[in-house]
Protein backbone atom coordinates (compact mmCIF):
# COMPACT_ATOMS: atom_id res chain seq x y z
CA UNK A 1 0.00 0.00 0.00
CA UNK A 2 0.94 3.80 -0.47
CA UNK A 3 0.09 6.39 1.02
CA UNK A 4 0.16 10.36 0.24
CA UNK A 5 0.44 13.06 3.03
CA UNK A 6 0.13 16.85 2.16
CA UNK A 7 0.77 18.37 5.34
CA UNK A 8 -0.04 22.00 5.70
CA UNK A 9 2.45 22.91 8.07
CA UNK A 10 5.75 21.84 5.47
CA UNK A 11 8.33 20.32 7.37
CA UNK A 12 5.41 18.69 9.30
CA UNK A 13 6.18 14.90 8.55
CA UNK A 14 9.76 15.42 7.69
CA UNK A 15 11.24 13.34 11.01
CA UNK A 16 10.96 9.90 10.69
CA UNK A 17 10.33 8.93 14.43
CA UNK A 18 7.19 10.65 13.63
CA UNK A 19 6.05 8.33 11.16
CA UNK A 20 3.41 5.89 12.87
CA UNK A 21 2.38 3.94 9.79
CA UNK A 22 4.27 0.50 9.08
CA UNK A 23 3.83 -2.48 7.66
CA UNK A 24 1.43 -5.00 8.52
CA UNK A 25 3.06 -8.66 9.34
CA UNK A 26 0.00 -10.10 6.91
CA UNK A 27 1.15 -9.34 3.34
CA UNK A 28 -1.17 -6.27 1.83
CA UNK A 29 -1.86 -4.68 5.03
CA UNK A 30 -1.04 -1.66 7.10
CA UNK A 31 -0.90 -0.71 10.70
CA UNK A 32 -1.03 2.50 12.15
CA UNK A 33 -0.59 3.25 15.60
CA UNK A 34 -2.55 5.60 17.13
CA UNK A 35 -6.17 6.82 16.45
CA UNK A 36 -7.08 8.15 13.15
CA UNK A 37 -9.86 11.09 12.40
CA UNK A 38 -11.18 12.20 9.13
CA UNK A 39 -12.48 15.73 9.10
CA UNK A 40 -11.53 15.85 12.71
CA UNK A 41 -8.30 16.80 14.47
CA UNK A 42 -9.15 15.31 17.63
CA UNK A 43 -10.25 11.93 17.54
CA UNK A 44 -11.14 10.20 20.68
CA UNK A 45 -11.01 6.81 18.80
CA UNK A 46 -9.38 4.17 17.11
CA UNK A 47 -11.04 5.99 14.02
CA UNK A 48 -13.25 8.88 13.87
CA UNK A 49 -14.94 10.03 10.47
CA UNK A 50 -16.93 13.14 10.68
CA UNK A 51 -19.19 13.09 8.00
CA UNK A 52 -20.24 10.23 5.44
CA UNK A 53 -18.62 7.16 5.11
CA UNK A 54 -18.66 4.86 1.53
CA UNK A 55 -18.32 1.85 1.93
CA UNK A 56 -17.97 -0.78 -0.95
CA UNK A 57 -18.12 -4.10 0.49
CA UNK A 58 -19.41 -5.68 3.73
CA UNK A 59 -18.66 -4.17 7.06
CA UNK A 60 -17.82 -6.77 9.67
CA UNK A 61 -19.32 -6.07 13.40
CA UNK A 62 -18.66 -8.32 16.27
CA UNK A 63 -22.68 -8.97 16.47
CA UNK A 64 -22.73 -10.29 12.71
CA UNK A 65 -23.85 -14.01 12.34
CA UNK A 66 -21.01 -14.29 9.96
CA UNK A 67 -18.15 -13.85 12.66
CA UNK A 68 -19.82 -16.50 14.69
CA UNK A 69 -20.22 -20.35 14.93
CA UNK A 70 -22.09 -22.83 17.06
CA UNK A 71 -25.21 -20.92 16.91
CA UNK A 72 -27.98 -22.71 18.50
CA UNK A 73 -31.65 -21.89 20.37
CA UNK A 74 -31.92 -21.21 24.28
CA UNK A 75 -34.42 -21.74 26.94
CA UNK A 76 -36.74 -19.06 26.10
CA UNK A 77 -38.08 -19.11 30.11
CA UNK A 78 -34.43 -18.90 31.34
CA UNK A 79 -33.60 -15.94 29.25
CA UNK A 80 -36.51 -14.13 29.76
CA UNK A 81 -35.84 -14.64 34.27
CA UNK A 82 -32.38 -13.16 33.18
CA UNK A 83 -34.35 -10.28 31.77
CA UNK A 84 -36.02 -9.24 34.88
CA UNK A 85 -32.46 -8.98 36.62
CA UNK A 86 -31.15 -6.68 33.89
CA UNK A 87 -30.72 -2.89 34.96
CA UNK A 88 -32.32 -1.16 32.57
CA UNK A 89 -31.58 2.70 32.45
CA UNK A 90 -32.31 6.11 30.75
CA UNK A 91 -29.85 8.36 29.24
CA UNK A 92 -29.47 12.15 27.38
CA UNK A 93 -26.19 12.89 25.51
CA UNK A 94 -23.45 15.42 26.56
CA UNK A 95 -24.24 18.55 25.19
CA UNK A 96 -21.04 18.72 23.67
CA UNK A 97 -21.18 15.09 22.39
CA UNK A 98 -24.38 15.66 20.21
CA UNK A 99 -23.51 19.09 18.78
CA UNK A 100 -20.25 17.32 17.56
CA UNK A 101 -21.76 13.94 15.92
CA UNK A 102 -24.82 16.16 14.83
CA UNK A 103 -27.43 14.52 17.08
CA UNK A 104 -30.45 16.47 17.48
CA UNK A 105 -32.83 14.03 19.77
CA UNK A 106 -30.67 14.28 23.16
């Protein structure tokens, strides 16, 4: 893989104990080490995009079927008693959490 920086600030990427993109150890892949933000110069993830995001092809989630085996039926009862036990709460946003990801509904 390549990749192209234009940094604003010239000089910006010039020393290489700065650089924190390498080399993945599976061939065709790259690691970066640190969090990444698009559109953002702050991001408080692994990877932040601020604004819309393309994707062409499937987007794995821990949650999808396809990242799991052994899938079988439970007691419905049992599950339903664990349920009841659950703590079940209520919740607004950070002001300065929804004004940032553009959620209106609090």
């Amino acid at each position: 893989h390549k990749f192209f920086f234009q940094a604003s600030n010239p000089g910006q990427f010039e020393n290489d104990t700065d650089v924190l993109w390498q080399r993945g150890h599976v061939p065709e892949t790259t690691v970066y080490h640190g969090r990444v933000g698009i559109n953002t110069d702050a991001p408080d993830e692994a990877l932040v995009v601020c604004g819309n995001a393309k994707v062409m092809g499937r987007v794995m989630h821990p949650s999808d079927s396809r990242a799991k085996q052994n899938i079988r039926e439970v007691d419905t009862n049992e599950q339903l008693r664990r349920i009841t036990q659950m703590r079940l709460v209520e919740y607004d946003y950070k002001p300065e959490f929804a004004s940032v990801m553009g959620i209106k509904d609090t």
